[in-house]
C-alpha atoms as a PDB file:
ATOM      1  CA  UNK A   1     137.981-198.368  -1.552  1.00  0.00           C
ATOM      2  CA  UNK A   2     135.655-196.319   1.189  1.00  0.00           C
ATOM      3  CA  UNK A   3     138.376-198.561   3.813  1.00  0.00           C
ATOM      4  CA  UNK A   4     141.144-197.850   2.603  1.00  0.00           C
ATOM      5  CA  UNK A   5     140.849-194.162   2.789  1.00  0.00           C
ATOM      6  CA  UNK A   6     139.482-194.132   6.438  1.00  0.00           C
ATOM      7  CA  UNK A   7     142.082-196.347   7.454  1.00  0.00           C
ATOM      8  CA  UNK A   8     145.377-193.368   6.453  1.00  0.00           C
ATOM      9  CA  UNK A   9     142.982-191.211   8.108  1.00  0.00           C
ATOM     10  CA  UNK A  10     142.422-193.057  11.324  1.00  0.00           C
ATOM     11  CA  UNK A  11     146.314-194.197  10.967  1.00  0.00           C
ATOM     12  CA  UNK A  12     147.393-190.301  10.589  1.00  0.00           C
ATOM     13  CA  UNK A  13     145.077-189.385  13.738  1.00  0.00           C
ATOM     14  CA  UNK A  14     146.376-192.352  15.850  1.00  0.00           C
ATOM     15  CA  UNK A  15     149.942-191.176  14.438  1.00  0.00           C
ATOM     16  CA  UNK A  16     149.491-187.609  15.433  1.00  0.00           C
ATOM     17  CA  UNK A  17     148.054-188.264  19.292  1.00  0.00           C
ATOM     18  CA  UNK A  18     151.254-190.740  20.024  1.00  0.00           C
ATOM     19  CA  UNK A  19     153.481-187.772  18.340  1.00  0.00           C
ATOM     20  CA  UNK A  20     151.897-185.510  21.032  1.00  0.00           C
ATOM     21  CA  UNK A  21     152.145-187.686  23.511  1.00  0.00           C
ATOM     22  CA  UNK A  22     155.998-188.727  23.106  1.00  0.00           C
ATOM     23  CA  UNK A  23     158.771-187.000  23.775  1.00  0.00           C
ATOM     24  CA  UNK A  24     161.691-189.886  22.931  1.00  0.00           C
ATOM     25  CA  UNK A  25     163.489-188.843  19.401  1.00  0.00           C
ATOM     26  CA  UNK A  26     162.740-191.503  17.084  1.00  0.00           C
ATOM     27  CA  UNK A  27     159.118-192.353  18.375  1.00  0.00           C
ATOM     28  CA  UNK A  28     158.578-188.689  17.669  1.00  0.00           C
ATOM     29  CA  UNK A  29     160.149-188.426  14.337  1.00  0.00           C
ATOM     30  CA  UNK A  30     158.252-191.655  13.269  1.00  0.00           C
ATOM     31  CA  UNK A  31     155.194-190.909  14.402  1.00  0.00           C
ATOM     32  CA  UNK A  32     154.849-187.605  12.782  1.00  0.00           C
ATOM     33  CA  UNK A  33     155.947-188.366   9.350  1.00  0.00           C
ATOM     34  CA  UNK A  34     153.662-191.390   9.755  1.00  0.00           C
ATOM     35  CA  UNK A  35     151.097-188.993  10.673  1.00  0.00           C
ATOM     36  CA  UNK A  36     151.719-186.500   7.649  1.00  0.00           C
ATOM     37  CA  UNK A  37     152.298-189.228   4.995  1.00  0.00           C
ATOM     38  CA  UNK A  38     148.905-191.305   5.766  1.00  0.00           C
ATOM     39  CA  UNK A  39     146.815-187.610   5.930  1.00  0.00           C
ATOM     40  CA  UNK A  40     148.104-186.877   2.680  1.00  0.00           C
ATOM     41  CA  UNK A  41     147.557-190.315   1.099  1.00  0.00           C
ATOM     42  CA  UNK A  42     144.295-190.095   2.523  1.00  0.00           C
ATOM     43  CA  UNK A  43     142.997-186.996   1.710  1.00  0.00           C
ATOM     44  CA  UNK A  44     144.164-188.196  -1.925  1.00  0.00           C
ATOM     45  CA  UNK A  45     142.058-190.938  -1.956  1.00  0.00           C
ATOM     46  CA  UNK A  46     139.182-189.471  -0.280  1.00  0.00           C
ATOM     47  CA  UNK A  47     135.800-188.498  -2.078  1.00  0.00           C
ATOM     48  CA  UNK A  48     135.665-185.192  -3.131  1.00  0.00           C
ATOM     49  CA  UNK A  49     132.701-184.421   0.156  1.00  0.00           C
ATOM     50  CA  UNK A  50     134.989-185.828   2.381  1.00  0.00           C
ATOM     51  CA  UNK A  51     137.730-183.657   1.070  1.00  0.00           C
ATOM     52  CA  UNK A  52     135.480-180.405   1.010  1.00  0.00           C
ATOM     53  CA  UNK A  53     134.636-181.873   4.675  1.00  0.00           C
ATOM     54  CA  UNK A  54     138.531-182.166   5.897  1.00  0.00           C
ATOM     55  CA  UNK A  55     139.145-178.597   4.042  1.00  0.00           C
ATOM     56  CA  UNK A  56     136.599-176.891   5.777  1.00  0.00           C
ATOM     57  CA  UNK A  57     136.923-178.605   9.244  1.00  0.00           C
ATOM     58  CA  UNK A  58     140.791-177.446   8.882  1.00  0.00           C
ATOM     59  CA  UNK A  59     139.518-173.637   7.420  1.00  0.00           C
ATOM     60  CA  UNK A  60     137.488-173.320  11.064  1.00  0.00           C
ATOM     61  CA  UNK A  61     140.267-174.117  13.297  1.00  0.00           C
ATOM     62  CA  UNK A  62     142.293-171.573  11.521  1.00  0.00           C
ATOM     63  CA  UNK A  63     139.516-169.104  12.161  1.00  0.00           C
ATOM     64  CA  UNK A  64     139.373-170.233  15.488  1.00  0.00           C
ATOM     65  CA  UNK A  65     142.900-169.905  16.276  1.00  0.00           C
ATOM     66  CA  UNK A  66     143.581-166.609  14.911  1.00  0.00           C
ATOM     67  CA  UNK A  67     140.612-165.600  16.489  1.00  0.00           C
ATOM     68  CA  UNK A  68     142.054-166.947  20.414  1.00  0.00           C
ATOM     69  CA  UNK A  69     145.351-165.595  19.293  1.00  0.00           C
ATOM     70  CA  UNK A  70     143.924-161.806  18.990  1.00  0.00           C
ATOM     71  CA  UNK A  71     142.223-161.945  22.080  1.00  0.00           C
ATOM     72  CA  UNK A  72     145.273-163.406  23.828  1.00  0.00           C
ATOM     73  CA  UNK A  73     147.312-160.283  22.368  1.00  0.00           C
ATOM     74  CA  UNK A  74     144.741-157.234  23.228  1.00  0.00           C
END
Protein backbone atom coordinates (compact mmCIF):
# COMPACT_ATOMS: atom_id res chain seq x y z
CA UNK A 1 0.00 0.00 0.00
CA UNK A 2 3.06 2.59 1.04
CA UNK A 3 3.63 2.22 -3.30
CA UNK A 4 0.77 2.81 -4.36
CA UNK A 5 0.29 6.10 -2.73
CA UNK A 6 3.81 7.47 -3.71
CA UNK A 7 3.30 6.41 -7.08
CA UNK A 8 -0.25 9.19 -7.70
CA UNK A 9 2.05 11.39 -5.97
CA UNK A 10 5.13 11.05 -8.08
CA UNK A 11 2.54 10.57 -11.19
CA UNK A 12 0.71 14.04 -10.17
CA UNK A 13 4.29 15.81 -9.82
CA UNK A 14 5.60 14.33 -13.15
CA UNK A 15 1.97 15.38 -14.49
CA UNK A 16 2.20 18.89 -13.23
CA UNK A 17 6.06 19.73 -14.56
CA UNK A 18 5.01 18.42 -18.32
CA UNK A 19 1.68 20.71 -17.79
CA UNK A 20 4.16 23.59 -17.18
CA UNK A 21 6.25 22.78 -19.61
CA UNK A 22 3.64 22.37 -22.63
CA UNK A 23 1.90 24.67 -24.30
CA UNK A 24 0.00 22.27 -27.16
CA UNK A 25 -3.95 21.98 -26.11
CA UNK A 26 -4.54 18.50 -25.39
CA UNK A 27 -1.03 17.66 -23.81
CA UNK A 28 -1.98 20.50 -21.52
CA UNK A 29 -5.46 19.57 -20.73
CA UNK A 30 -4.27 15.92 -20.10
CA UNK A 31 -1.59 16.53 -18.18
CA UNK A 32 -3.25 18.69 -15.68
CA UNK A 33 -6.27 16.73 -14.92
CA UNK A 34 -3.80 13.82 -14.73
CA UNK A 35 -1.97 15.89 -12.37
CA UNK A 36 -5.10 16.89 -10.14
CA UNK A 37 -6.79 13.44 -10.24
CA UNK A 38 -3.53 11.34 -9.04
CA UNK A 39 -2.84 14.31 -6.09
CA UNK A 40 -6.18 13.77 -4.95
CA UNK A 41 -6.20 9.95 -5.10
CA UNK A 42 -3.07 10.19 -3.41
CA UNK A 43 -3.47 12.35 -0.74
CA UNK A 44 -6.59 9.92 -0.10
CA UNK A 45 -4.62 7.11 0.32
CA UNK A 46 -1.83 8.63 2.10
CA UNK A 47 -1.09 8.11 5.95
CA UNK A 48 -2.48 10.56 7.99
CA UNK A 49 1.67 12.14 8.67
CA UNK A 50 2.05 12.26 5.21
CA UNK A 51 -1.18 14.10 4.82
CA UNK A 52 -0.44 16.55 7.83
CA UNK A 53 3.07 16.69 5.84
CA UNK A 54 1.43 17.64 2.21
CA UNK A 55 -1.09 20.11 4.25
CA UNK A 56 1.47 21.92 5.86
CA UNK A 57 4.11 21.96 3.02
CA UNK A 58 1.04 23.51 0.88
CA UNK A 59 0.00 26.02 4.18
CA UNK A 60 3.89 27.52 3.80
CA UNK A 61 3.82 28.27 0.22
CA UNK A 62 0.65 30.11 0.77
CA UNK A 63 2.41 32.08 3.46
CA UNK A 64 5.13 32.49 1.28
CA UNK A 65 3.29 33.75 -1.58
CA UNK A 66 1.14 36.19 0.03
CA UNK A 67 4.02 37.24 1.74
CA UNK A 68 6.17 38.00 -2.01
CA UNK A 69 2.89 39.29 -3.24
CA UNK A 70 2.78 42.26 -0.47
CA UNK A 71 6.16 43.18 -0.98
CA UNK A 72 5.71 43.18 -4.76
CA UNK A 73 2.63 45.67 -4.16
CA UNK A 74 4.28 48.28 -1.50
Amino acid sequence: MPAAYLTLLSIALGSGWIYLRTSADVPFVLAALTAVICFIWGFALAPWLVQLSIVGALVGLEKLYWSSARLRRN
